[in-house]
Each structure stands twice: as C-alpha cells, then as structure tokens.
Protein backbone atom coordinates (compact mmCIF):
# COMPACT_ATOMS: atom_id res chain seq x y z
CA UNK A 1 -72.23 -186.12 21.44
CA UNK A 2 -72.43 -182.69 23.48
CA UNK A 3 -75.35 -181.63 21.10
CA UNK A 4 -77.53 -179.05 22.98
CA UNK A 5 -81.18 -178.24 22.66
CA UNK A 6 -81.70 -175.68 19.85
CA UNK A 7 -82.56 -172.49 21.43
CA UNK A 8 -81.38 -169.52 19.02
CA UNK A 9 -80.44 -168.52 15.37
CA UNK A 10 -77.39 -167.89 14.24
CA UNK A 11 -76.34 -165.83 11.38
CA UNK A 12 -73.76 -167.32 8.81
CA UNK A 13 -72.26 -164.77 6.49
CA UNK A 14 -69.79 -166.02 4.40
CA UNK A 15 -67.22 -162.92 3.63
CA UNK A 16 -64.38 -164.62 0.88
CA UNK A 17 -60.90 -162.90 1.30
CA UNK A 18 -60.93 -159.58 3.73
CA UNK A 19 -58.46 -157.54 4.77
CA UNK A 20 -57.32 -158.29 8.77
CA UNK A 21 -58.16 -154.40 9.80
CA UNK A 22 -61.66 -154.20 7.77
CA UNK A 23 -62.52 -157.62 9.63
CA UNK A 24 -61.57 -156.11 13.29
CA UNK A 25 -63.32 -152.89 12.45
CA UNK A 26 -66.59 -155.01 10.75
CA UNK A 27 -66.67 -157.42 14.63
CA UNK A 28 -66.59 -154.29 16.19
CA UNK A 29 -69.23 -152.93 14.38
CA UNK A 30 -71.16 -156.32 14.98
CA UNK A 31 -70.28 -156.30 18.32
CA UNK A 32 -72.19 -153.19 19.27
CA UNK A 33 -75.02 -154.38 17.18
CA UNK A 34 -75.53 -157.43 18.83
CA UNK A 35 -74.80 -155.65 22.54
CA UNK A 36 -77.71 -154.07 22.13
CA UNK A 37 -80.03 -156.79 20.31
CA UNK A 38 -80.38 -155.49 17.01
CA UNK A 39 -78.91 -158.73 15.58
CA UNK A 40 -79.12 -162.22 16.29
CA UNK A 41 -75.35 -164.41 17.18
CA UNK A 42 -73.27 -164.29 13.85
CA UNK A 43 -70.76 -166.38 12.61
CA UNK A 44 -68.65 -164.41 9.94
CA UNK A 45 -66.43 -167.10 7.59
CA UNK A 46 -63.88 -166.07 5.46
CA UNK A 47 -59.76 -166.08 4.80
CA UNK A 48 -57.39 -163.06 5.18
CA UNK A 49 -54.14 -162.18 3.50
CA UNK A 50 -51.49 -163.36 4.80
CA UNK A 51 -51.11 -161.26 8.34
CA UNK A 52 -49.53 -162.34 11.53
CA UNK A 53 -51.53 -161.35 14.56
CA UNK A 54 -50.26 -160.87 18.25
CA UNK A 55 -52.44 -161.13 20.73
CA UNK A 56 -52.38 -159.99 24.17
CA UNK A 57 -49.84 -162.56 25.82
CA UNK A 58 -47.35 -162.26 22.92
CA UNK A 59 -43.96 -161.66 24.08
CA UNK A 60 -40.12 -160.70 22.44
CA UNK A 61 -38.61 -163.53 20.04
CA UNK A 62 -41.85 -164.64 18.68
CA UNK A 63 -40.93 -162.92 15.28
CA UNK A 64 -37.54 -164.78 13.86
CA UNK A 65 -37.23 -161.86 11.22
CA UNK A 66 -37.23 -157.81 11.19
CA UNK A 67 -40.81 -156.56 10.12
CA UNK A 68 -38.76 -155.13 6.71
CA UNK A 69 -38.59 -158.88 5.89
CA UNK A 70 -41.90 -159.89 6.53
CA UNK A 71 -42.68 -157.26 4.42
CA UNK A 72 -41.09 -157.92 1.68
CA UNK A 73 -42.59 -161.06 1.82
CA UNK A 74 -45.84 -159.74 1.97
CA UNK A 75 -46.96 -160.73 4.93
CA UNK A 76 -48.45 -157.85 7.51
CA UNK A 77 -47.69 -157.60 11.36
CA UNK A 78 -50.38 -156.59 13.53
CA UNK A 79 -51.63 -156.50 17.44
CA UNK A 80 -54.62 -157.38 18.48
CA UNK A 81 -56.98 -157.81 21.57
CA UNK A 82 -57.78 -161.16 21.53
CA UNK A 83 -56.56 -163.71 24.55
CA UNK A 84 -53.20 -165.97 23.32
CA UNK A 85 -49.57 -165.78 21.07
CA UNK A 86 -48.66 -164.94 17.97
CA UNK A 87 -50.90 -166.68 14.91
CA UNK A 88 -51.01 -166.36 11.47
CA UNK A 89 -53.60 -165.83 8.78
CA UNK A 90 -53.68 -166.63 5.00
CA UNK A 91 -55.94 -167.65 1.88
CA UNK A 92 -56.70 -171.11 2.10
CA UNK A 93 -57.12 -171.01 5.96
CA UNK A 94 -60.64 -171.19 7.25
CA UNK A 95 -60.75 -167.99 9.96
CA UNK A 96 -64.43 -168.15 11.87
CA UNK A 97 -65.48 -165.15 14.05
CA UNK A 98 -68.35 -165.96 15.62
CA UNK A 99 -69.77 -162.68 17.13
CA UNK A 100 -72.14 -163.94 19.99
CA UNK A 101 -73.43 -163.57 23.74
CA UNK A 102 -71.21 -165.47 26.15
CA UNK A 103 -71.56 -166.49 29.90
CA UNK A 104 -68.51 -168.08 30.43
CA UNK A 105 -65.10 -167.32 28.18
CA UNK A 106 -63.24 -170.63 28.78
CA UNK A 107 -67.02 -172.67 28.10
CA UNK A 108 -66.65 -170.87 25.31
CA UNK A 109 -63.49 -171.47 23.97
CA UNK A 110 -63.84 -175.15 24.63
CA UNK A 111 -66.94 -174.99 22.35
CA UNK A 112 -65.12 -173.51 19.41
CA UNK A 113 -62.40 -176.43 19.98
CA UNK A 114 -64.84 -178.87 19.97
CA UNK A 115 -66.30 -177.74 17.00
CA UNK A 116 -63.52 -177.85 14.73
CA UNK A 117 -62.84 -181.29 16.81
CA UNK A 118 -66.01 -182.50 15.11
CA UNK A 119 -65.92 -180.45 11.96
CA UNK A 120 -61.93 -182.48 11.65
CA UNK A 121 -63.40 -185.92 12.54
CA UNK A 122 -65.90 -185.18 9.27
CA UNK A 123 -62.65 -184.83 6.88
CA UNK A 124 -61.34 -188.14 8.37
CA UNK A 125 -59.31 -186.63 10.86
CA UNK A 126 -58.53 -187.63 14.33
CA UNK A 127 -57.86 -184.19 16.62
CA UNK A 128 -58.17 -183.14 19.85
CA UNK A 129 -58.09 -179.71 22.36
CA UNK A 130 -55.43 -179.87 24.87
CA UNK A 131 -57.03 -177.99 27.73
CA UNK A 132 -55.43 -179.65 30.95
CA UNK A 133 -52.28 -178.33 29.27
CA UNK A 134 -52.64 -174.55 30.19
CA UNK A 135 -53.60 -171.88 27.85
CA UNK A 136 -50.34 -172.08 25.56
CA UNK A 137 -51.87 -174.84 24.16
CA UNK A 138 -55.62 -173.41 23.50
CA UNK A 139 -56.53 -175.15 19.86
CA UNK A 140 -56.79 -178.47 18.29
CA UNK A 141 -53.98 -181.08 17.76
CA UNK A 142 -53.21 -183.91 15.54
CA UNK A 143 -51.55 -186.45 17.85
CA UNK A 144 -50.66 -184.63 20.62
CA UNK A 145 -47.76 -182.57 18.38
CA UNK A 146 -48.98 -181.12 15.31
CA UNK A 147 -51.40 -178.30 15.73
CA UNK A 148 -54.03 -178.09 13.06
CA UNK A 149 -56.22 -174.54 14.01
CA UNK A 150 -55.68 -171.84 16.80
CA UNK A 151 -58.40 -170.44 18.69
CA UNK A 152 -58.16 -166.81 20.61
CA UNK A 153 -61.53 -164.33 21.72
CA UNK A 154 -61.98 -161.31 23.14
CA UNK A 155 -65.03 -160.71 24.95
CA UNK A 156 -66.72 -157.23 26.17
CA UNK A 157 -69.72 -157.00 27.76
CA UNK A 158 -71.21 -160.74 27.12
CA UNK A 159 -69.85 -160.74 23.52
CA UNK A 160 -67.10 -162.34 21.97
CA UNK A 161 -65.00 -161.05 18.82
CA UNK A 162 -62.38 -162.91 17.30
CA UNK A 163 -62.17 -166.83 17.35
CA UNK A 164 -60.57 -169.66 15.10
CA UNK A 165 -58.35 -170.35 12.41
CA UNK A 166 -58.08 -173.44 10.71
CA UNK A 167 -55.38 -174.38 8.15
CA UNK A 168 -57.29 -176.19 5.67
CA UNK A 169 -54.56 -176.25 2.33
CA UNK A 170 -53.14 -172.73 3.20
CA UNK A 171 -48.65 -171.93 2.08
CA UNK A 172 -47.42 -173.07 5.46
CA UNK A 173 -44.05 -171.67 5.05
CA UNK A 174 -45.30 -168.63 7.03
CA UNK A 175 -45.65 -170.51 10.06
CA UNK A 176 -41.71 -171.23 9.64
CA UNK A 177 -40.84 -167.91 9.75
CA UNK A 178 -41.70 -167.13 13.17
CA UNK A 179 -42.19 -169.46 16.76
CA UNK A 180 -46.08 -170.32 16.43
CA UNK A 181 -48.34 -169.64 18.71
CA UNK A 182 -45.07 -168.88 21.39
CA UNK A 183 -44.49 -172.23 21.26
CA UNK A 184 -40.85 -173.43 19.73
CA UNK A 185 -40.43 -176.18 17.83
CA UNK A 186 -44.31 -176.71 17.55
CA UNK A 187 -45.37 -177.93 14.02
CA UNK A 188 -48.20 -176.77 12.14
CA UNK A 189 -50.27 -178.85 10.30
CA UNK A 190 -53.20 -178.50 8.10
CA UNK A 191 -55.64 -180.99 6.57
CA UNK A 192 -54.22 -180.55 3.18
CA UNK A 193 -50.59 -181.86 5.04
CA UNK A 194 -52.15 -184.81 7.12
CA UNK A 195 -53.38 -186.60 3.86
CA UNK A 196 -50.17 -186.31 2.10
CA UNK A 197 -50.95 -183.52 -0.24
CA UNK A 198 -48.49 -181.07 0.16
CA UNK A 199 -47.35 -179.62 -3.31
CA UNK A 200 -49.67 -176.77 -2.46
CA UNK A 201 -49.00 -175.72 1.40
CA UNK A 202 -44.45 -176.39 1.12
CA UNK A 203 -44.29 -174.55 -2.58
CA UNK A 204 -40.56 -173.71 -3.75
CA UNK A 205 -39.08 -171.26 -1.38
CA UNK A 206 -38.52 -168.95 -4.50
CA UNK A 207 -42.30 -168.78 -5.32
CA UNK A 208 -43.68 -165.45 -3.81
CA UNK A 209 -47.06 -166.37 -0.93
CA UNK A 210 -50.19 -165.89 -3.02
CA UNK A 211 -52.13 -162.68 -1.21
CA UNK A 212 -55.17 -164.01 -2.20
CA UNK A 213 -56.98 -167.07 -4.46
CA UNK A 214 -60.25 -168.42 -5.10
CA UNK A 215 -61.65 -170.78 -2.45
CA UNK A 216 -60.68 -174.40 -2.82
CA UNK A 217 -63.57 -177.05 -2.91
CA UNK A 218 -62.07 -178.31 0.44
CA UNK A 219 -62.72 -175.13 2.60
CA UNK A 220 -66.02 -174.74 1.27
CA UNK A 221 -66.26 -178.33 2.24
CA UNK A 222 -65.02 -178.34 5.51
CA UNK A 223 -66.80 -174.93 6.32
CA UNK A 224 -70.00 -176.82 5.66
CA UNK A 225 -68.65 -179.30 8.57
CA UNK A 226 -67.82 -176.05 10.93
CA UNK A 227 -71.41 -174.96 10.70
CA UNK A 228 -72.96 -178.34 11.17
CA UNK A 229 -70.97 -179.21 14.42
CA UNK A 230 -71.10 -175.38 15.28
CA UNK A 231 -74.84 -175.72 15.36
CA UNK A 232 -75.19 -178.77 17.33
CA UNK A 233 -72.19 -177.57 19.86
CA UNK A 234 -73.43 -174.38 20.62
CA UNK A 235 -77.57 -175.54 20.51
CA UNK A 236 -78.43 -172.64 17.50
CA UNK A 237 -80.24 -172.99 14.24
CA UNK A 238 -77.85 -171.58 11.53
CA UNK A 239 -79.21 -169.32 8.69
CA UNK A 240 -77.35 -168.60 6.06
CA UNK A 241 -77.67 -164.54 5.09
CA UNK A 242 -76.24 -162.53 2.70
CA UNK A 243 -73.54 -159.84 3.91
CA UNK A 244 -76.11 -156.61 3.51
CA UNK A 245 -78.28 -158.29 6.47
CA UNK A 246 -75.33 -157.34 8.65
CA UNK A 247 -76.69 -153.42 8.10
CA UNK A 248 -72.81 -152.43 8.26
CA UNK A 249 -71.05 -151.31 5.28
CA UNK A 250 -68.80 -153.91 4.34
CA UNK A 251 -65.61 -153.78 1.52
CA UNK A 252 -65.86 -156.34 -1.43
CA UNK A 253 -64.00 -158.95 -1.45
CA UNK A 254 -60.40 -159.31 -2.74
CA UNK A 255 -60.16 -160.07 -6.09
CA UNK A 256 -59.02 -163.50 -6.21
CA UNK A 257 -55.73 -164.31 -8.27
CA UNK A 258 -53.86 -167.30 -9.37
C-alpha cells in the first residue's frame, strides 16, 4: 500500500478560514522554525477566501477577466513562489500545507498526490496522479479529465511550504472564470460534483461567492482521511495540537457567515 515505517511526528493544526497572505507569512514563519529544529514536520489544514494564486510558471491569458472584475467579485489575485499555474482557493476547499524536511521535491510531490489518491478512494472515489504526463498535469484526476485537487511546493533549504488543494463542496464557478491550472478546457471537479450534488458548488450566477462559511461535515470528514493516508504515506505519527504550539502569533479565524 506504500505505507512506510513510522519514524517521526507530525504536527496537525487545524487553522478554519485564513486569509491567503497571513497563511504565506505564518509557513514562513514555520519554515524557519522547523530549519532550525525547534519544531517537529507540521501539517497546517484549513480553507482561504476565495484568492487565485499564480505560481512561478504562470504565464499571460491565464486570467479571462481584468483584475477590476475579479474584484468585484470578490475574489483576490495574488503571486506566489510555489512550483506550477494558476489555482484557486475558496471556503469549502480543503488547502493542506504541510511544512516539513524534504530530500527529494518530485518524491515529494508524488507523496502529497498519493495521499489525497488514498484520502479520495476513502470517500468512494476512484482518482489518480498523472505524473508521466509532465508537470502541467501535477495533481489528482477523476478519469483521466476532471481534476479534483492541485498540488504546488516550494522548498528552501530541505523544507517545503505550500502544497494541496482539494475541492471538497467549494462554488466552482471561480474555476470558470479563468484557464485552470494553464490548462484550457480542463474541468474541475470536486467530490461534492462527482456524487451528483451540485446545488451547492454551480449556485445561480446572480448569487454573490460566499467569502467565508462554517466547515461542512464532509471536509472535516475527508480531512480525517488526508491525515490517515498522510500518516501512512509519509511514515509519521500525527498529533493533533492546538494553534498556540506553533509559538507564532497567529490571526483568528474568519468569522464564518451564511
């Protein structure tokens, strides 16, 4: 099952709805901290706002609008250091950063796929990585076509920042709005959409994007999955901590509406 001896602890620190700047500033933060040992490998879970994020092989023509419109959507524009496209973030989407020593990036990046491979395969779903296909296609299909979560890390000096995003039963109009991940005429998918249920995630055009919202039962379900199958890919224990073991000064979470 690609289960590997258990050899080190992981944090888990579950975050609920932050801001896409306070979580870059808060991995870099970690980053340093676990650089030079004074934490243990972290996995940070929690949803953004709705944000697109560039990362460092985005080109021209992957936004369809001005940034005026995105705006007035409500959705933010920003660039990033992680490897791959353009992506996009949102309450309802499960976003992992695991914050951890690495030997090898592209081990490492097959790891996270194969996580969420497992962590999918848990809700009932059959998904797959794409890796013979070049690194346009980093992340984990349904079928071949759909694409269910994007994965993208940075790593300096043996650690990673950044990492995954799963749509779980996040608005996916956003993801019309632009060419996904650089690829056009990809579909997005998210497990809310591959068992039918899509009143939530294709609302009425006219209804605004919700900036925030309690978590449903089904990411804190499949979030359970991601740390199981995260624990058994990677070989750690996972401990689940509160957010003041971190020792960085973190914002409170969003206040959750509708």
């Amino acid at each position: 099952m690609g289960h590997k001896p258990v050899k080190e602890t992981l944090w888990v620190v579950r975050l609920g709805v932050v801001a896409y700047e306070e979580a870059l500033q808060l991995q870099e933060a970690l980053r340093v901290k676990r650089q030079d040992g004074e934490l243990p490998d972290v996995l940070l879970l929690l949803e953004h706002p709705p944000v697109y994020t560039r990362g460092r092989r985005s080109r021209d023509g992957e936004l369809s609008f001005a940034p005026e419109w995105y705006a007035e959507q409500g959705v933010e524009i920003v660039t990033v250091p992680r490897g791959g496209l353009l992506t996009y973030h949102g309450p309802g989407q499960l976003v992992g950063y695991p914050i951890v020593r690495v030997k090898e990036v592209r081990a490492h990046v097959h790891l996270l796929e194969q996580t969420l491979v497992d962590a999918l395969a848990d809700e009932g779903i059959a998904a797959h990585a794409r890796e013979d296909d070049g690194p346009a296609y980093m992340g984990v299909w349904v079928d071949g076509e759909r694409k269910l979560a994007s994965v993208g890390v940075h790593v300096a000096q043996h650690v990673s920042t950044h990492g995954f995003a799963a749509n779980v039963d996040n608005d996916m109009r956003p993801w019309e709005w632009v060419t996904a991940c650089g690829l056009p005429g990809v579909t997005m998918t998210s497990i809310a959409d591959e068992r039918g249920e899509t009143a939530r995630t294709h609302p009425p055009a006219s209804e605004p994007l919700a900036l925030t919202r309690e978590p449903s039962a089904t990411v804190e379900r499949f979030s359970a999955h991601v740390v199981r199958r995260f624990s058994e890919r990677f070989g750690v224990r996972a401990v689940e901590v509160d957010r003041g073991a971190l020792g960085v000064e973190l914002p409170e979470p969003e206040p959750a509406a509708g």
